[in-house]
Structures are given as C-alpha cells and as structure tokens.
C-alpha atoms as a PDB file:
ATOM      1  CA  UNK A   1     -20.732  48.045  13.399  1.00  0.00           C
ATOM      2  CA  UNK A   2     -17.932  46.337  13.419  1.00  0.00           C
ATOM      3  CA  UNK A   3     -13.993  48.058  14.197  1.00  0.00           C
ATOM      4  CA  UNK A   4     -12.375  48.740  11.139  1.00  0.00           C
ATOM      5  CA  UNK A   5     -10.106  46.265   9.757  1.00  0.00           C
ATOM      6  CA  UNK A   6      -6.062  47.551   9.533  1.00  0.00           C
ATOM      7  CA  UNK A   7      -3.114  46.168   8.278  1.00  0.00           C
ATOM      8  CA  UNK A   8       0.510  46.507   9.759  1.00  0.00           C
ATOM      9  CA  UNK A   9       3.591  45.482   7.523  1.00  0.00           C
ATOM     10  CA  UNK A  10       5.527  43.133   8.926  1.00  0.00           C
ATOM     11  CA  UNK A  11       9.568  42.302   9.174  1.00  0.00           C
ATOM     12  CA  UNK A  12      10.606  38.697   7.151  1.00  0.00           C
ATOM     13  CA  UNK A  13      13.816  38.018   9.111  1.00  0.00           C
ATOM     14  CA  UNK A  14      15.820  34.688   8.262  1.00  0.00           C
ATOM     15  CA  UNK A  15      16.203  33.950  11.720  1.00  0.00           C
ATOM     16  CA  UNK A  16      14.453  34.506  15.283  1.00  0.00           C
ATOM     17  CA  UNK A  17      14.958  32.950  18.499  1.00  0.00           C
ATOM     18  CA  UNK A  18      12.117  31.746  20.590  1.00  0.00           C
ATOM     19  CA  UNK A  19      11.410  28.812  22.921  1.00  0.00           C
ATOM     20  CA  UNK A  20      13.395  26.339  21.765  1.00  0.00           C
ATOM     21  CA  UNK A  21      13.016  27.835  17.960  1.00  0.00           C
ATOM     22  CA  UNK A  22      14.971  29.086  15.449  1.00  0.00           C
ATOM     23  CA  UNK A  23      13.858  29.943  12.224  1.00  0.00           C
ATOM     24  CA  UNK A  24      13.256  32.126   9.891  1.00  0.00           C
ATOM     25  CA  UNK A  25       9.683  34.458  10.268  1.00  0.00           C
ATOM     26  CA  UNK A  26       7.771  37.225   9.264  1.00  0.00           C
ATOM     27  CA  UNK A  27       7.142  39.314  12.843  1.00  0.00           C
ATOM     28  CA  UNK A  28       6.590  43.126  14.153  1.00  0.00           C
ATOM     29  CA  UNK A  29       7.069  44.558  17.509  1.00  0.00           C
ATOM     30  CA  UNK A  30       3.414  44.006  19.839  1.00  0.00           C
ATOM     31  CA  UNK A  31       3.584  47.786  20.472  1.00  0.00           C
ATOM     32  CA  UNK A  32       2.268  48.266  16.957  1.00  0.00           C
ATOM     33  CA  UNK A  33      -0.880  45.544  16.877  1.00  0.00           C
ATOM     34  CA  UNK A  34      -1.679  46.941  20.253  1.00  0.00           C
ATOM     35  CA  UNK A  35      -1.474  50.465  19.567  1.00  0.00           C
ATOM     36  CA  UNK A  36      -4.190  50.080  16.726  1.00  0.00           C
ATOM     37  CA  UNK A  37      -6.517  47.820  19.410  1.00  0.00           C
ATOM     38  CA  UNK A  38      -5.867  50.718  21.773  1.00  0.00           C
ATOM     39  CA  UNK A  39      -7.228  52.969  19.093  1.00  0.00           C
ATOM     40  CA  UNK A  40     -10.666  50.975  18.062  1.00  0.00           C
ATOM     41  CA  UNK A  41      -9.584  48.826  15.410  1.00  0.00           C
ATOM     42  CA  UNK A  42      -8.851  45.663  14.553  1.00  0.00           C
ATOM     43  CA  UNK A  43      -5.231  45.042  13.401  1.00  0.00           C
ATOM     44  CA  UNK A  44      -3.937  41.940  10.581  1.00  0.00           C
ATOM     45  CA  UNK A  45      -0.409  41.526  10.262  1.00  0.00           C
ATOM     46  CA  UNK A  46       0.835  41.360   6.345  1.00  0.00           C
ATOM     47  CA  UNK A  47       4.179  39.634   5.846  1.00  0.00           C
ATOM     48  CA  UNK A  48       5.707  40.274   2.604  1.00  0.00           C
ATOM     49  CA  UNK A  49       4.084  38.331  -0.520  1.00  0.00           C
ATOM     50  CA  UNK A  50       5.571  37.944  -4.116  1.00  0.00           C
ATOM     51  CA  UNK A  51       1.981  37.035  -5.460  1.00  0.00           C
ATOM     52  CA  UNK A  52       1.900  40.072  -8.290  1.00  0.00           C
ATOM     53  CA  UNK A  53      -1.641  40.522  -7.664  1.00  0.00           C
ATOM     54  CA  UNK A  54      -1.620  40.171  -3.410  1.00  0.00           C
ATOM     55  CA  UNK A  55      -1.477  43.400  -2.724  1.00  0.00           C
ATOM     56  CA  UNK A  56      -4.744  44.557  -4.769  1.00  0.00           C
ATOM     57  CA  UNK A  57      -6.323  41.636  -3.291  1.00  0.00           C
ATOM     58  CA  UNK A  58      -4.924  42.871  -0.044  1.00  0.00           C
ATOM     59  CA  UNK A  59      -6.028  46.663  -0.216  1.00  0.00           C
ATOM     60  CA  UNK A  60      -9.688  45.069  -1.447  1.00  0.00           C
ATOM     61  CA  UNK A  61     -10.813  43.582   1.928  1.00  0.00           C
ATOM     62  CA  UNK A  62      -8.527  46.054   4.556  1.00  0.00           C
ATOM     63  CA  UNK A  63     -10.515  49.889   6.066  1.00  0.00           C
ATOM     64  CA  UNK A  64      -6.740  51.050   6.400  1.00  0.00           C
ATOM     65  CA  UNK A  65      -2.801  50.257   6.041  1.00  0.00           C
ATOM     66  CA  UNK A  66       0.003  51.128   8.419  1.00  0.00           C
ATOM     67  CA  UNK A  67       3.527  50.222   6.884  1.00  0.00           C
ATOM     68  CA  UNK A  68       5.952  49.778   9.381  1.00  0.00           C
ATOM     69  CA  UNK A  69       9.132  51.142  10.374  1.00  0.00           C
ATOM     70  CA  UNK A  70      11.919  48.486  10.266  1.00  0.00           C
ATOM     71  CA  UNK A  71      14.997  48.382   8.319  1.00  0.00           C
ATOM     72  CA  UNK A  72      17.108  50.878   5.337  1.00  0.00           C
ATOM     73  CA  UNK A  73      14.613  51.394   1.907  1.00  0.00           C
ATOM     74  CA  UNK A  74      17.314  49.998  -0.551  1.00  0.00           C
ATOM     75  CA  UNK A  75      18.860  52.887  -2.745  1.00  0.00           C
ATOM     76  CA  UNK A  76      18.848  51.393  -5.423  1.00  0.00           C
ATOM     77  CA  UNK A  77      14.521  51.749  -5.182  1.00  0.00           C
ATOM     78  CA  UNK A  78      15.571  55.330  -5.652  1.00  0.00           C
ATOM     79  CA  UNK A  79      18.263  55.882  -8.162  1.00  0.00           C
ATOM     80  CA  UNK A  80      21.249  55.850  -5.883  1.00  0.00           C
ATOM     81  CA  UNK A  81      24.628  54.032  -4.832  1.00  0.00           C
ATOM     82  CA  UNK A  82      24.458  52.626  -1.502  1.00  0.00           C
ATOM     83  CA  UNK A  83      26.626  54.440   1.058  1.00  0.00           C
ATOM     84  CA  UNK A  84      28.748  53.221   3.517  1.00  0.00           C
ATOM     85  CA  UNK A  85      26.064  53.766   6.494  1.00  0.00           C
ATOM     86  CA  UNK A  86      23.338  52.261   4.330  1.00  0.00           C
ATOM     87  CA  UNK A  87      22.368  48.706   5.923  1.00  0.00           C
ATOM     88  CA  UNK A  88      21.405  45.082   3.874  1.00  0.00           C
ATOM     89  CA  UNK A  89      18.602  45.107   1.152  1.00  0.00           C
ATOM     90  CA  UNK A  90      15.488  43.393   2.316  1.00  0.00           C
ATOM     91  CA  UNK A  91      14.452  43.093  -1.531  1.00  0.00           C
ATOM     92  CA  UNK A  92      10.986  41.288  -0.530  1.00  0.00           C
ATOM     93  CA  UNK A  93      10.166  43.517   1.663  1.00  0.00           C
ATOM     94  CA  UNK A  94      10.906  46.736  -0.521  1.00  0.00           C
ATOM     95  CA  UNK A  95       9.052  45.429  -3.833  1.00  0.00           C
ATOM     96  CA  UNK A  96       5.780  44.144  -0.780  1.00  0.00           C
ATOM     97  CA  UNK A  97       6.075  47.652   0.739  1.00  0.00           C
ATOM     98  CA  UNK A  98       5.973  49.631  -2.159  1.00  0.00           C
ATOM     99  CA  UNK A  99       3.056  47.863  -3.544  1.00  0.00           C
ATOM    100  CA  UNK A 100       1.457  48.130  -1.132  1.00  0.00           C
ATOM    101  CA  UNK A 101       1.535  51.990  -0.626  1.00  0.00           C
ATOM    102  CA  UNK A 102       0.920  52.610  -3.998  1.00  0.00           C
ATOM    103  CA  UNK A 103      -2.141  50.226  -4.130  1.00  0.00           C
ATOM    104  CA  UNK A 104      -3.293  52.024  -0.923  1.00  0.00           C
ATOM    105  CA  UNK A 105      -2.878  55.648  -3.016  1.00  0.00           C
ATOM    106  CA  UNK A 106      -4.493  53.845  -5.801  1.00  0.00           C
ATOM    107  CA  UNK A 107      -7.422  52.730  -3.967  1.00  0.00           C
ATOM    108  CA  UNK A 108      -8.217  55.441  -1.483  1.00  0.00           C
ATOM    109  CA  UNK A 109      -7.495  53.304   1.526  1.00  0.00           C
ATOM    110  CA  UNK A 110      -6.042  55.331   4.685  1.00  0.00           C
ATOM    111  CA  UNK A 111      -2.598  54.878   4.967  1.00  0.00           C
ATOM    112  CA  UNK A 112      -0.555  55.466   8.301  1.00  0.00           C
ATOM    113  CA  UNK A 113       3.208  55.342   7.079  1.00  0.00           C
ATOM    114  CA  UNK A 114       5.608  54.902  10.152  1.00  0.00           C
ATOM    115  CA  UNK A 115       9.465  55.722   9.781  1.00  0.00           C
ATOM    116  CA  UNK A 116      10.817  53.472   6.820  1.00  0.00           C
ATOM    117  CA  UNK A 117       7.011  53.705   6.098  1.00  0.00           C
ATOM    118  CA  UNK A 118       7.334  57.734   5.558  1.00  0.00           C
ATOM    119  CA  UNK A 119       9.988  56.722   3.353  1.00  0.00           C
ATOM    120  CA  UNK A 120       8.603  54.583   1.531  1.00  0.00           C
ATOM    121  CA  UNK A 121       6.035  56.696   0.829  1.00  0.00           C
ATOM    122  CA  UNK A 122       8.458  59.036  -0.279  1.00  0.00           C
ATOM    123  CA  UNK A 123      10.379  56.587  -2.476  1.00  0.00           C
ATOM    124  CA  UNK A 124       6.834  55.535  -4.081  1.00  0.00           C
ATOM    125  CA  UNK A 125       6.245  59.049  -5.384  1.00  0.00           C
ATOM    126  CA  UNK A 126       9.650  59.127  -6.777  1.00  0.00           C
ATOM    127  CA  UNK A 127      11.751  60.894  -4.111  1.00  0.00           C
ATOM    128  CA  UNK A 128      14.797  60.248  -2.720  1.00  0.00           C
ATOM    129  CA  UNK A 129      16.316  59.822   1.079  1.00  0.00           C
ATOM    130  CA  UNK A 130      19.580  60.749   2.808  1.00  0.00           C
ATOM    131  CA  UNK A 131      20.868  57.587   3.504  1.00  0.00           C
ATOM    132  CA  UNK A 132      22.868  58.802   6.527  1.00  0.00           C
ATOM    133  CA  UNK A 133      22.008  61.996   9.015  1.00  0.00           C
ATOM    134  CA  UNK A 134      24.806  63.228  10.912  1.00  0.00           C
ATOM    135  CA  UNK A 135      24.836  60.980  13.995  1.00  0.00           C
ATOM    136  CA  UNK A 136      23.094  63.064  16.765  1.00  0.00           C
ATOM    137  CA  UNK A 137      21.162  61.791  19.930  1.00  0.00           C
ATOM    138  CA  UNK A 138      18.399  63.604  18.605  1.00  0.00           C
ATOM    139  CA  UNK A 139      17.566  60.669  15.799  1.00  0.00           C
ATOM    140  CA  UNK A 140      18.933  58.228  16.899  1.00  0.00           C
ATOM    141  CA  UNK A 141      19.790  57.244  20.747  1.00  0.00           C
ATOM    142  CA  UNK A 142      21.718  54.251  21.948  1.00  0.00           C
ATOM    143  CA  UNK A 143      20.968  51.008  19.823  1.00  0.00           C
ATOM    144  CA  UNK A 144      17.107  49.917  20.568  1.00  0.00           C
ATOM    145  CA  UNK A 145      16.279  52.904  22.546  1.00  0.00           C
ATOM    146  CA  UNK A 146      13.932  55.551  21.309  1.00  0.00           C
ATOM    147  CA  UNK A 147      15.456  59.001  21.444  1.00  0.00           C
ATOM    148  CA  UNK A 148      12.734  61.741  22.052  1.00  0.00           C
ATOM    149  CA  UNK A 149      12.827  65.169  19.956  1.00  0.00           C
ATOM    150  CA  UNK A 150      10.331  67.894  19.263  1.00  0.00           C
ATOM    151  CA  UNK A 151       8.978  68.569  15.991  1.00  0.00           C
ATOM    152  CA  UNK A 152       6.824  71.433  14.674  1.00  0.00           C
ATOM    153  CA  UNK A 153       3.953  70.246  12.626  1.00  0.00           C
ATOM    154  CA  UNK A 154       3.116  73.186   9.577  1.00  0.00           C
ATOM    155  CA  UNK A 155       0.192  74.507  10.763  1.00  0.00           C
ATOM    156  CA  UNK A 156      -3.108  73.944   8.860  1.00  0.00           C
ATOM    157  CA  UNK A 157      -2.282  70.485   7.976  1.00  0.00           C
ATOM    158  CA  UNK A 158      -3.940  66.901   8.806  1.00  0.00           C
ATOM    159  CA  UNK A 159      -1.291  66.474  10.733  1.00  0.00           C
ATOM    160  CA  UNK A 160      -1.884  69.938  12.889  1.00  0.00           C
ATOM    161  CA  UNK A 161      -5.136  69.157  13.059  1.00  0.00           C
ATOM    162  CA  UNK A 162      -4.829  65.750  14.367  1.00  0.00           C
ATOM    163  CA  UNK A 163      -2.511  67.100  17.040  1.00  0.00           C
ATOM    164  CA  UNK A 164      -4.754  69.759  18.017  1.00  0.00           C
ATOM    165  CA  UNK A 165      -2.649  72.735  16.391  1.00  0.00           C
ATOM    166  CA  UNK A 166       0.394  72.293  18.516  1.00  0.00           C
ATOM    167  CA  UNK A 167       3.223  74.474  18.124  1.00  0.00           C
ATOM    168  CA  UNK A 168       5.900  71.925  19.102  1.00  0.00           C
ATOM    169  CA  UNK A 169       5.471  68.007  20.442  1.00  0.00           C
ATOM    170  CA  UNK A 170       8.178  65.694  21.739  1.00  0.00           C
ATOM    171  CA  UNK A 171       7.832  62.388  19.688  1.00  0.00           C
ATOM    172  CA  UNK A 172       9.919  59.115  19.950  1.00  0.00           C
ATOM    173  CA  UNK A 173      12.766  58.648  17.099  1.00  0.00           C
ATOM    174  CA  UNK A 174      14.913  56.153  15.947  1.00  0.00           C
ATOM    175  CA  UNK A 175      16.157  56.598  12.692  1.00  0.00           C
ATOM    176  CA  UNK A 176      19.510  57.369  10.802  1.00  0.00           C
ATOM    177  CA  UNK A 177      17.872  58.184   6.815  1.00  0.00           C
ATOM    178  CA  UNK A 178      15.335  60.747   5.749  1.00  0.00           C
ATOM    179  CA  UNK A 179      13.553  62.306   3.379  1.00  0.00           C
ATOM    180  CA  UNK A 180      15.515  64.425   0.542  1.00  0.00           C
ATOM    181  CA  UNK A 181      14.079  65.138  -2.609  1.00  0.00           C
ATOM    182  CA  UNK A 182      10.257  65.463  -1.649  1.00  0.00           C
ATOM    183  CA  UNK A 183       8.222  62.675  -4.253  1.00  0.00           C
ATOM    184  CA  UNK A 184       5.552  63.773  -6.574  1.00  0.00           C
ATOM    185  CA  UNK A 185       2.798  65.873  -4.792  1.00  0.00           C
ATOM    186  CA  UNK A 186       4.110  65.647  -1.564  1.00  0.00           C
ATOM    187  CA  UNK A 187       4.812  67.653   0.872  1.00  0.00           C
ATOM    188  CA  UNK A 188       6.988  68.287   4.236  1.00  0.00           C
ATOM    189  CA  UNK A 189       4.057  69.050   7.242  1.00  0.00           C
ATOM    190  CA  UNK A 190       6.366  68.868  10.323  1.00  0.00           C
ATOM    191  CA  UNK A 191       9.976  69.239  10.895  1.00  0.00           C
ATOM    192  CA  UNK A 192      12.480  68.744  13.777  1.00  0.00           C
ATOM    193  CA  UNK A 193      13.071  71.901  15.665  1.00  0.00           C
ATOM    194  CA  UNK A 194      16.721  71.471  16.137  1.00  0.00           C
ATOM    195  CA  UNK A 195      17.716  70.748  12.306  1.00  0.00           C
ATOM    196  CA  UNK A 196      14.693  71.350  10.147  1.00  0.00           C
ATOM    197  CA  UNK A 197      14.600  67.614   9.250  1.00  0.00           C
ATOM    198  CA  UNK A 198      11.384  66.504   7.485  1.00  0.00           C
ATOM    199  CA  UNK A 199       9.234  64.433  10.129  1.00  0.00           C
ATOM    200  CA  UNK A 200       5.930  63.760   8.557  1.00  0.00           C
ATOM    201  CA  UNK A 201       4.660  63.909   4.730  1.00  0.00           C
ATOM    202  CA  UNK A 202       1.505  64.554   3.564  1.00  0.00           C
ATOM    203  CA  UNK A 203      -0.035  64.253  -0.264  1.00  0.00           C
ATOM    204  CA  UNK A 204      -2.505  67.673  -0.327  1.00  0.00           C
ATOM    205  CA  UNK A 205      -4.269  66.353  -3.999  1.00  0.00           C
ATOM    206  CA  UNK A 206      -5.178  62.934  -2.048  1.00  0.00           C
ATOM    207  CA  UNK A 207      -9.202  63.229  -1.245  1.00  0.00           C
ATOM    208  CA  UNK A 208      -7.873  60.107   1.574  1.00  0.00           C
ATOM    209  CA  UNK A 209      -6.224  59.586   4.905  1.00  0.00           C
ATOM    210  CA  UNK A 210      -2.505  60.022   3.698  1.00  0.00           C
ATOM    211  CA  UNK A 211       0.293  60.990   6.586  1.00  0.00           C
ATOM    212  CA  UNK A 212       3.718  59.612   7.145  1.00  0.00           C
ATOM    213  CA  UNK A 213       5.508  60.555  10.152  1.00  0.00           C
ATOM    214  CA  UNK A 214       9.074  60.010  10.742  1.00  0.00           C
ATOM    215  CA  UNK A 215       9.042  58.640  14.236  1.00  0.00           C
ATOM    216  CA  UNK A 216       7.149  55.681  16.151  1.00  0.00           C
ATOM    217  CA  UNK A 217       4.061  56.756  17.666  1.00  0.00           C
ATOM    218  CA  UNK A 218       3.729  52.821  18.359  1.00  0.00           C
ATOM    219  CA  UNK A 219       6.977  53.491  21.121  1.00  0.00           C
ATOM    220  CA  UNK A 220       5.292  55.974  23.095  1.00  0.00           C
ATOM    221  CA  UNK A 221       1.411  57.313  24.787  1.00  0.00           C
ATOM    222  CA  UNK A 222       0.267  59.063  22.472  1.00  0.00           C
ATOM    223  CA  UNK A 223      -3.140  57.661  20.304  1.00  0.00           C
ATOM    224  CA  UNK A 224      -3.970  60.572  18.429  1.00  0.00           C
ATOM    225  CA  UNK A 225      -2.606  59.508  14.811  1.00  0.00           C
ATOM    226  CA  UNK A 226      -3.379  56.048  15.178  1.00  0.00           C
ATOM    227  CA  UNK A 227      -7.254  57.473  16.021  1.00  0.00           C
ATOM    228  CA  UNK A 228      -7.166  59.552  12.989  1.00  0.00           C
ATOM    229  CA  UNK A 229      -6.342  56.518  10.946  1.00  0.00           C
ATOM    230  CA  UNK A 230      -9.077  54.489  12.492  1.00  0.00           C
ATOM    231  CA  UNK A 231     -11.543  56.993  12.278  1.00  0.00           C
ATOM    232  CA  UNK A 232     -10.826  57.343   8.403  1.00  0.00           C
ATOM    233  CA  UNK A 233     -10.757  53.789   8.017  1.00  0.00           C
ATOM    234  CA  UNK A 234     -13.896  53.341   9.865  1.00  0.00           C
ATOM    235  CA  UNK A 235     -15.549  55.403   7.132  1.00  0.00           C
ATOM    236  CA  UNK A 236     -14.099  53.774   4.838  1.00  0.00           C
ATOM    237  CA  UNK A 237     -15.502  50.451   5.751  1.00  0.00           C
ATOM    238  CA  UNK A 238     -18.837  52.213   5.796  1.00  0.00           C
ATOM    239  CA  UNK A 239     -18.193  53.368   2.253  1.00  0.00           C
ATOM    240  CA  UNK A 240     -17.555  49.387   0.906  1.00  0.00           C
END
C-alpha cells in the first residue's frame, strides 16, 4: 500500500534570496515536509491558487491536509478593524487557505491545522481572533526562535488521546494572535497553563480527523500528531 498522500500550505512571498536568486516564490520551512516523511507519509506542497475550483480538485486526489502556520489571518476575514500589532494581508493566501479548510470539512479529508492554520480554522467556522496577546516569552520568544510552554489538553479529547492522556506537555510556540470567539461547532481541547489561552481546536460533530493546535509540532521531536494525521489519512486513502 502505498503512504498516504498529504498536503502542506505553503508561504507566496514576493521575494527570497537564494544562490544568486531573487524572486518572488511560493516556499515552507523543510521541518514541515520532513516531519510528515518522518511520520509515514508522503508530503505535496500547495502554493496558493486563484483557480475557483483548485481546491475541490485539490481535496479530490490528497489522504490529508496540513495548513501551515505563517503569517497574521487578515481581520477583515473576520469582521474586524486591523489593529496596530496586526501585520500585512496576504489576500491570496487567506481566500487559498480558507478554501481549502472548508473543502477539507466538506469532504471528510483529515486536516492537521498548525498555528495560523488553527486560526484559520477558526476564522472558517465564523470565529474571531485576538489580534494581539500581551507580549510574554511564553508565546512568543525572541524573533525566529520557538518559545516552549506547557499546555493542558481537556481530557477525553482526540487530542488527549493522541497524546496519551497527558496532564500537561511542553510544546514549541511562536505566535502573537489567538483564538477569541470559538467558530461554529468548535471547541477549545487544550489550553496554556499559565493564561488559559486556547491551544488546540477540535470540531466534536466532525465523523473526520479535525485538530488545530496552536503551536509548531514541525519545530520540535515530537511525531505523535503528525502520526495521528497519517494514520487517518491512510484510511482515508483506503476508503477512495
């Protein structure tokens, strides 16, 4: 049988420097393609497309669907001003994003949402985000450095059981927005111990693989969520 096939959102920046290039491209961090190869699957990278009908297209041939953790969810997805804190609208990826996610919910694919991912999610079901935390080590560390914390997953939910019913785990976190009002159906399944921030989302009615988590699993050792994905997708695949 062959590994299950998983997408990963990708970045579109207008510039990026390599050899003697500079130009604009769609790219993602190799901790997140290798992190799903780590975990059994097979992983195709999905920069942002304005075809109306790509992401059905999309969902129809992938097992499962990480979306990526990258840069602010513009507020104006969710009903709100943007704040001083807020950072630049990536427009193409937003509208690609949200497709996506809600194709994903849609079709019953497994969905892995990571970070801007989670809110995304959130977003998609029609909730909203705080668009700035109070700035504290614990979310967010010196620039590029992921800051660890400990969460508390709610127990009795995919996400407890995927990490084995832990009381508390230390996860790696970089992030300065969150969830606020909880979207349609969804609800809060772990939270940081030292503010009661949401860190991971879960949608009980879904009969699917459907878990956001706030932080990058992708940053640290850690395999188990990325194996839960895989092993849903894997069934999925089966399923086709």
């Amino acid at each position: 049988m062959a590994p299950p096939l998983i997408g990963i959102t990708t970045y579109l920046e207008p510039v990026a420097h390599w050899g003697d290039w500079q130009l604009p491209a769609a790219l993602l961090p190799a901790s997140y393609h290798r992190m799903a190869q780590r975990a059994g699957a097979r992983a195709v990278l999905l920069p942002p497309d304005e075809d109306p009908d790509a992401a059905a297209d999309t969902l129809s041939r992938l097992d499962g669907l990480v979306t990526a953790g990258g840069p602010d969810v513009d507020p104006a997805r969710y009903g709100a001003a943007r704040e001083p804190h807020t950072g630049p609208g990536y427009p193409e990826r937003d509208a690609w994003e949200l497709a996506l996610t809600r194709e994903a919910l849609a079709r019953r694919v497994p969905l892995l949402a990571i970070c801007r991912g989670m809110q995304l999610l959130n977003v998609a079901r029609g909730g909203t985000l705080v668009q700035h935390l109070p700035t504290t080590a614990a979310h967010r560390g010196a620039p590029g450095v992921f800051a660890p914390h400990e969460i508390a997953p709610v127990p009795g939910t995919l996400l407890a059981k995927v990490l084995e019913e832990a009381a508390a785990v230390a996860v790696p976190t970089y992030h300065h927005q969150a969830v606020d009002t909880l979207g349609e159906g969804l609800v809060g399944t772990a939270h940081a111990l030292h503010d009661g921030t949401v860190e991971a989302l879960e949608l009980p009615e879904a009969d699917h693989f459907v878990l956001g988590v706030q932080w990058h699993p992708e940053a640290g050792d850690d395999l188990r969520l990325m194996t839960a994905l895989t092993t849903a997708a894997a069934a999925t695949g089966l399923n086709r």
